[in-house]
Protein backbone atom coordinates (compact mmCIF):
# COMPACT_ATOMS: atom_id res chain seq x y z
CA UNK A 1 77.14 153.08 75.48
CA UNK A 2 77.49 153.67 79.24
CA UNK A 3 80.64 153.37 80.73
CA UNK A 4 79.77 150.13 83.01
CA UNK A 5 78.62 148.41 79.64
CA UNK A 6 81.62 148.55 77.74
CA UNK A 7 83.73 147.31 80.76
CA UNK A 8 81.52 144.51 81.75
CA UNK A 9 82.04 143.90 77.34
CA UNK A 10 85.68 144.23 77.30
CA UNK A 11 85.81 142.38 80.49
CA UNK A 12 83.98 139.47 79.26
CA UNK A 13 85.20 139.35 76.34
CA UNK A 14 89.22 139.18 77.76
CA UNK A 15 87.14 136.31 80.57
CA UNK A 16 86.10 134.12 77.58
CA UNK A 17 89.29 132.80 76.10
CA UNK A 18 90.48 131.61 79.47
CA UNK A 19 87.46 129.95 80.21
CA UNK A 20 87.26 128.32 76.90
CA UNK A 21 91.03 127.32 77.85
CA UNK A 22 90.36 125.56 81.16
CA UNK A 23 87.16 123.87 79.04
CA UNK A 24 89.78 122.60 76.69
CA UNK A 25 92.09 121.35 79.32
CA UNK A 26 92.58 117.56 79.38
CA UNK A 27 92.98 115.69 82.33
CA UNK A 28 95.30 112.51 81.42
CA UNK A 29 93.58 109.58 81.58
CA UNK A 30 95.48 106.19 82.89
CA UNK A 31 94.07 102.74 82.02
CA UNK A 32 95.55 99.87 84.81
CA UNK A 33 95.04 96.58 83.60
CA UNK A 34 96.12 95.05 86.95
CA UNK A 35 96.63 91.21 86.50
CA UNK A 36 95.94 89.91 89.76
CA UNK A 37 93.29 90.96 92.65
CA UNK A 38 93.82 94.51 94.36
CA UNK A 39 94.44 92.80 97.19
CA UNK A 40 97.80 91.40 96.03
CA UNK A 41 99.02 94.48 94.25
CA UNK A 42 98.03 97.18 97.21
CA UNK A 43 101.27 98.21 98.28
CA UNK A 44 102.82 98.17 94.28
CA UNK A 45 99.39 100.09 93.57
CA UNK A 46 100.35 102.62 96.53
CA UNK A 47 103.70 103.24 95.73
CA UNK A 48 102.65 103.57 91.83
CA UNK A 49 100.19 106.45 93.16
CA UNK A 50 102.91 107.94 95.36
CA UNK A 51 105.66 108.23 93.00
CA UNK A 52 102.80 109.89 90.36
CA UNK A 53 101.65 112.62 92.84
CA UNK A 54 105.85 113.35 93.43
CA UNK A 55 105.87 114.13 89.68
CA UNK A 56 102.50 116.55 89.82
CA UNK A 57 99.71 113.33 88.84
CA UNK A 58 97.40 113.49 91.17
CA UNK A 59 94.74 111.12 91.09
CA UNK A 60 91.24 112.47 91.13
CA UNK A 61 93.00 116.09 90.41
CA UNK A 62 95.33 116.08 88.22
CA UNK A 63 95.18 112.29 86.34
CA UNK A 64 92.48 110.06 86.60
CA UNK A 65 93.17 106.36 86.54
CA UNK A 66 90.67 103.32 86.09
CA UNK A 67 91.67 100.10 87.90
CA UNK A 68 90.42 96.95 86.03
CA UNK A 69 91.36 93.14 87.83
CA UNK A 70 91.12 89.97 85.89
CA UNK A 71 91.79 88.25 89.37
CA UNK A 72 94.44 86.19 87.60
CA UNK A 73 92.13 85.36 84.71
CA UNK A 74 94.01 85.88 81.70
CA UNK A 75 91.21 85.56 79.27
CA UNK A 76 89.54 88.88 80.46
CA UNK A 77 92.51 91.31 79.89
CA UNK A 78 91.38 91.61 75.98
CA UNK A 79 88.20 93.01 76.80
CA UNK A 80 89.43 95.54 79.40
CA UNK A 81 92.03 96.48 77.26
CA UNK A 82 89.27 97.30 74.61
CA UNK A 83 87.05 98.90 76.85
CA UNK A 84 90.37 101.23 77.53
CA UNK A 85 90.74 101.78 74.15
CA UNK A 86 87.47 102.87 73.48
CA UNK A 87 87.37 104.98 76.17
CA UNK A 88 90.52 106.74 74.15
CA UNK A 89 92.80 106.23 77.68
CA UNK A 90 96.38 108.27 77.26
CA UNK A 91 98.50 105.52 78.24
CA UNK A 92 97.41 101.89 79.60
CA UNK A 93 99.49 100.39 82.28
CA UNK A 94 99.64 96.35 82.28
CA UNK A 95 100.95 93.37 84.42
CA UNK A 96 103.10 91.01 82.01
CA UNK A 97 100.14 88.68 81.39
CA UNK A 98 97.87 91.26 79.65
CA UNK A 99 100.81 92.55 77.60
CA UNK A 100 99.93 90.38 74.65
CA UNK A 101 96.02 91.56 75.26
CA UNK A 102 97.17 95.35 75.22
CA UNK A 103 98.88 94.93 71.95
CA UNK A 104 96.52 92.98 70.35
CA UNK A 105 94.01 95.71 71.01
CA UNK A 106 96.09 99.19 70.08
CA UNK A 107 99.36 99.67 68.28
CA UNK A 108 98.71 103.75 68.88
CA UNK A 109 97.80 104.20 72.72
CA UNK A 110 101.51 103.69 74.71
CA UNK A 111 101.19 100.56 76.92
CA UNK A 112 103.86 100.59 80.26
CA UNK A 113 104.59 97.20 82.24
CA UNK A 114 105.53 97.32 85.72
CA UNK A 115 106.18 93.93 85.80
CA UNK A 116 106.89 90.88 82.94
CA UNK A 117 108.79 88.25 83.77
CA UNK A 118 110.44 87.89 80.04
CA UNK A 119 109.49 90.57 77.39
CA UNK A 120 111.62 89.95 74.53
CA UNK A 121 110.87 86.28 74.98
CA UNK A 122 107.13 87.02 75.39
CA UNK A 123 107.46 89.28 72.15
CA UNK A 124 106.06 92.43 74.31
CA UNK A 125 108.82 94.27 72.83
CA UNK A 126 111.68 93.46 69.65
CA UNK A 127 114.74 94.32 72.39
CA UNK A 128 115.69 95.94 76.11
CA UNK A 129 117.59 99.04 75.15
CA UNK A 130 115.24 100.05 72.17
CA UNK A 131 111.98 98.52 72.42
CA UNK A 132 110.01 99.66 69.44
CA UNK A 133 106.45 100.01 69.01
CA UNK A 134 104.11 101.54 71.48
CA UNK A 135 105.31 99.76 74.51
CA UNK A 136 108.21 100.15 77.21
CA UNK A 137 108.59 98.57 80.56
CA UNK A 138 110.02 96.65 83.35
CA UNK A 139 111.31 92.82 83.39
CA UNK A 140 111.31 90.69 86.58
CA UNK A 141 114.32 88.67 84.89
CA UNK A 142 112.25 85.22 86.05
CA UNK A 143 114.63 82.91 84.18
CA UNK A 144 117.72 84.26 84.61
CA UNK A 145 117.61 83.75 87.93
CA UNK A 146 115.72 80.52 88.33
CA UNK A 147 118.84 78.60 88.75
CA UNK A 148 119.55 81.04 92.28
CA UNK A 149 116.37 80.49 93.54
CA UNK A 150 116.79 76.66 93.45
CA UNK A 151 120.08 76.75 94.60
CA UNK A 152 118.85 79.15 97.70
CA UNK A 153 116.10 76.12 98.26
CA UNK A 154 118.61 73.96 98.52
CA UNK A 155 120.06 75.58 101.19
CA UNK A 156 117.16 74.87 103.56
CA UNK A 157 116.67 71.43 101.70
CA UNK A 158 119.66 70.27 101.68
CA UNK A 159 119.00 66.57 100.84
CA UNK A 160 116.52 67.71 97.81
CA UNK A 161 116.18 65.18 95.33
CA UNK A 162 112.58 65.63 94.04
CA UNK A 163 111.38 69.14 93.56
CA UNK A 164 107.76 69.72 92.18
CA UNK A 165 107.38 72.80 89.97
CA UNK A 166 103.68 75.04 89.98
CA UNK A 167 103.44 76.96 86.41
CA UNK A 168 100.41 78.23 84.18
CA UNK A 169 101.27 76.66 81.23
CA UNK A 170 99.34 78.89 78.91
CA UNK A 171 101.74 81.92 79.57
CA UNK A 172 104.77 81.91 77.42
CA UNK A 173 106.91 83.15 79.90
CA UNK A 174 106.11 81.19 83.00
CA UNK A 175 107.30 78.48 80.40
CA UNK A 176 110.26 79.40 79.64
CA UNK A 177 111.20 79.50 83.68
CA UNK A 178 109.78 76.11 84.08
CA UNK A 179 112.35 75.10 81.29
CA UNK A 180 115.14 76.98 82.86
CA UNK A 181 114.24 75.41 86.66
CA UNK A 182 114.45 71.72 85.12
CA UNK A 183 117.44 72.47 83.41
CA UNK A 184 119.11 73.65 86.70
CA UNK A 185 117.28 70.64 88.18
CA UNK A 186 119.20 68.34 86.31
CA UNK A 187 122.71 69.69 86.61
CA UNK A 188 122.04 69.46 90.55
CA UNK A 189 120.70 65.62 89.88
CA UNK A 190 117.30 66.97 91.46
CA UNK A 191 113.90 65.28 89.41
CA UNK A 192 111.26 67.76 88.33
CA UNK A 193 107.77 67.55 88.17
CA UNK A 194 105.84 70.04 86.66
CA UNK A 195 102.36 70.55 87.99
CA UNK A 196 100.55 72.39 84.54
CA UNK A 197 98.08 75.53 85.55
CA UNK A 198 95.93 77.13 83.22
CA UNK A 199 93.10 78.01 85.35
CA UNK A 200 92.45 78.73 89.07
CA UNK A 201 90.64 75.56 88.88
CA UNK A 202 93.74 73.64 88.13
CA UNK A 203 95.71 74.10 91.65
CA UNK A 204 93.78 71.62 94.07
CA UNK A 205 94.36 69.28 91.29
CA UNK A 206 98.06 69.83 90.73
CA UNK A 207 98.48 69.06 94.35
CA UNK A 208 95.70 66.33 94.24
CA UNK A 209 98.59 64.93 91.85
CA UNK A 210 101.64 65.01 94.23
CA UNK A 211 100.76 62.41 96.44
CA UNK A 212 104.32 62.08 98.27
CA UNK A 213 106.05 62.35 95.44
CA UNK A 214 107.90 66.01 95.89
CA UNK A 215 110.21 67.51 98.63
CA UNK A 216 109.85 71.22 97.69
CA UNK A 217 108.11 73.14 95.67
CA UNK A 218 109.35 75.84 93.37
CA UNK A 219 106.53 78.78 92.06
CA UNK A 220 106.63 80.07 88.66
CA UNK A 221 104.94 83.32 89.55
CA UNK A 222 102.92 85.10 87.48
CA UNK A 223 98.95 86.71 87.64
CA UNK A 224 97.16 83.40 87.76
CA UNK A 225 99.51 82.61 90.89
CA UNK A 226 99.75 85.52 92.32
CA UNK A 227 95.90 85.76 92.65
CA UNK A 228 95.75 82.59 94.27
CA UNK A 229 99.15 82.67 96.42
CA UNK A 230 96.91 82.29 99.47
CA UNK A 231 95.34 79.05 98.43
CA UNK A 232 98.70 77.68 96.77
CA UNK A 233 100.69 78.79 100.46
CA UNK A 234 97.71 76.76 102.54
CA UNK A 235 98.12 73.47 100.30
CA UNK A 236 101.91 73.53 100.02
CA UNK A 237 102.04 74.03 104.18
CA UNK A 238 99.03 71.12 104.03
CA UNK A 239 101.62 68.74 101.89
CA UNK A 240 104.61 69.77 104.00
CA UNK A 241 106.44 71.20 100.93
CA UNK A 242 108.63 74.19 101.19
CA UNK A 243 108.24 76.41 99.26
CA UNK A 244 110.25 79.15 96.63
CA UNK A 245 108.17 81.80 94.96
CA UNK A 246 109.80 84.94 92.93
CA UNK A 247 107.92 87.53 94.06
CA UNK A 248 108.38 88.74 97.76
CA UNK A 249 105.07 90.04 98.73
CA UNK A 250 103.86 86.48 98.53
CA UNK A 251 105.58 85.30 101.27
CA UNK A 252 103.18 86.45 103.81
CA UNK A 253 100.80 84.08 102.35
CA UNK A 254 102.37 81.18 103.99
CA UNK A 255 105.03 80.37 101.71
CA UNK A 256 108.32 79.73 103.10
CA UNK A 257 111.43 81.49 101.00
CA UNK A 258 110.98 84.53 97.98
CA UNK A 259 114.05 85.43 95.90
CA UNK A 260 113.09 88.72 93.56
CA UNK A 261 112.83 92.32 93.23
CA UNK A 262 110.73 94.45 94.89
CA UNK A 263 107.51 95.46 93.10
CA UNK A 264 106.90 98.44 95.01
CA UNK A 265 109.90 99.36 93.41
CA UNK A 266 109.23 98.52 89.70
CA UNK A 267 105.47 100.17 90.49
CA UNK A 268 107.28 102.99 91.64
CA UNK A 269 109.76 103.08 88.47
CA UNK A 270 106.58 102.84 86.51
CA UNK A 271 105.19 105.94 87.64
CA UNK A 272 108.39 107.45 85.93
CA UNK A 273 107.89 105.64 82.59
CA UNK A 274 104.34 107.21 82.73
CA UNK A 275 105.75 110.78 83.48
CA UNK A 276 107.85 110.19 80.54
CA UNK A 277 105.30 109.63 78.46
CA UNK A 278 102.74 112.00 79.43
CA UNK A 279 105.60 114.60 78.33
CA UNK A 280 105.67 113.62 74.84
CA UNK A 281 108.55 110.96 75.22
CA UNK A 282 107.89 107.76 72.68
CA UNK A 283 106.99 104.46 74.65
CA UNK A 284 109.53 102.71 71.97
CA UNK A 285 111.98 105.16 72.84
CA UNK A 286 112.58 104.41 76.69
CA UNK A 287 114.57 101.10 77.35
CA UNK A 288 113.04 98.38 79.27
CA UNK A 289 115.13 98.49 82.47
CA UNK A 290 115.67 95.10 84.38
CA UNK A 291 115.72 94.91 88.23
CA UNK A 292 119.50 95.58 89.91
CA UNK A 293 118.40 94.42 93.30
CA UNK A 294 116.81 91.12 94.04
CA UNK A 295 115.50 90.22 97.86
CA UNK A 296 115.25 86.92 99.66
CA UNK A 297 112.83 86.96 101.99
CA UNK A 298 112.18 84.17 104.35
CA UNK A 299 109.35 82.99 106.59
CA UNK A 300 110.67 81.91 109.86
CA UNK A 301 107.01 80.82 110.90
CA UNK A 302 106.58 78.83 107.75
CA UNK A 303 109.90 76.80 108.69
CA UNK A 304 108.63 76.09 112.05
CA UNK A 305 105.51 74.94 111.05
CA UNK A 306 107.64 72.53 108.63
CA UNK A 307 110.17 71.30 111.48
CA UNK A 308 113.01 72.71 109.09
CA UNK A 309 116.19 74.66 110.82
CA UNK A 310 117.40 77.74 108.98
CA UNK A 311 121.20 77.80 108.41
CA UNK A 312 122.94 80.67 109.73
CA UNK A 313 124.66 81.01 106.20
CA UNK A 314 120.95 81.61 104.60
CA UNK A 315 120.14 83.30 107.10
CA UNK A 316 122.46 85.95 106.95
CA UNK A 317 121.86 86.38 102.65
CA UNK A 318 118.33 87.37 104.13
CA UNK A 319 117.07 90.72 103.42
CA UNK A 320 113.52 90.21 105.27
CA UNK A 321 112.46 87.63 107.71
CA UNK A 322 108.66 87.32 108.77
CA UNK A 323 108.72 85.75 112.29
């Protein structure tokens, strides 16, 4: 054998291990079962991205993700879910609504929540600081702090007597905040009417329904909202109702007042939940963490356009005003 042969051998033969190395090398695969429409969940999305490519997760490079919408259509999470599944995804990242979806179709692949408005309550996980199973995540605290966002209301609605309440029925834990709001309706001597959702459908009927029979409106928000926050912030400004949602983004959409945390945020906190994970850490294992800082944003043109006057006491508990 020539002496050119046997290194162009040996050279190849040291060459092939390598290459059957970066053959073998798997680029993590993200499933994102986003609840809503991109539209709504662009900046959340961005900062989720953002926070991933701080950590080394580049997408296109380094991670690949698959967005999937159901547009606020909670009926379609099951199959995306399965479709991820299928596809063998690494970890699948879902809005509150799908949660139940996700389960239902793996108990193996870990499943991360940027965003559910009660998760114990919703029976996404069995508690906060050890959450068992294959899924982790981050609570919006929607309840707890249903009685604030009334009494916030209140403070641009003084006189509020009857307050008209938007929920989708059909998810468990937009329930239980429409059963917190009427309770702290009650001790404030306020009437509540709840306007049910459980399709997109459903909203020009709820408000079909008010006649002039509300003074304000509080929003249970959630995916089926969310998606349609433009069309719920037209007909509320329509009816002359202001309005409280608990999700800040929203606001731009017309509505008047938002009291919650930021999901840019909890998107971005997600990121670090899917780090976590990637590394070998146990979905069950990380604690669901709950928001520490809650906003109040506040339309200034919304008020206007209702003839209402801001007090300078609200005003000055406001963290964002949109003129």
């Amino acid at each position: 054998m020539r002496r050119r042969e046997f290194i162009t051998l040996v050279g190849g033969a040291a060459a092939w291990p390598l290459v059957a190395r970066a053959q073998q090398t798997k680029v993590p695969f993200i499933g994102f079962l986003g609840t809503t429409s991109p539209s709504a969940w662009s900046k959340p999305v961005a900062a989720f991205e953002q926070r991933l490519s701080q950590l080394g997760w580049i997408a296109g490079e380094t991670i690949t993700i698959d967005y999937r919408w159901t547009e606020g259509r909670d009926e379609q999470a099951l199959a995306i879910a399965e479709g991820f599944v299928r596809r063998k995804v690494d970890v699948i990242v879902a809005g509150g609504n799908a949660v139940a979806a996700a389960k239902q179709a793996t108990t193996s692949i870990p499943i991360v929540f940027p965003v559910a408005v009660d998760p114990v309550g919703s029976g996404f996980v069995d508690n906060l600081a050890r959450p068992g199973g294959n899924v982790t995540g981050l609570s919006l605290q929607g309840p707890e702090v249903a009685g604030k966002r009334l009494e916030l209301l209140r403070g641009i609605v003084p006189g509020l007597r009857r307050l008209a309440i938007i929920v989708n029925i059909g998810y468990p834990a937009a329930k239980r905040e429409l059963t917190e709001c009427q309770a702290a309706s009650r001790a404030l001597g306020i009437e509540a009417i709840a306007l049910e959702l459980r399709r997109p459908e459903d909203i020009v009927t709820a408000f079909g329904s008010l006649h002039a029979s509300a003074e304000a409106l509080y929003v249970v928000t959630e995916a089926l909202v969310d998606a349609n926050r433009i069309l719920i912030g037209k007909l509320a400004l329509g009816a002359r109702l202001p309005t409280m949602f608990g999700a800040t983004h929203v606001i731009e959409a017309g509505g008047l007042m938002a009291y919650g945390p930021s999901l840019s945020a909890l998107f971005r906190r997600a990121a670090d939940f899917v780090d976590k994970i990637l590394h070998g850490t146990k979905p069950g294992d990380i604690p669901v963490e709950q928001p520490t800082k809650f906003d109040l944003v506040l339309n200034l043109k919304t008020a206007r356009a209702l003839g209402l006057t801001v007090p300078a006491t609200l005003l000055a508990l406001t963290d964002e005003v949109i003129e």
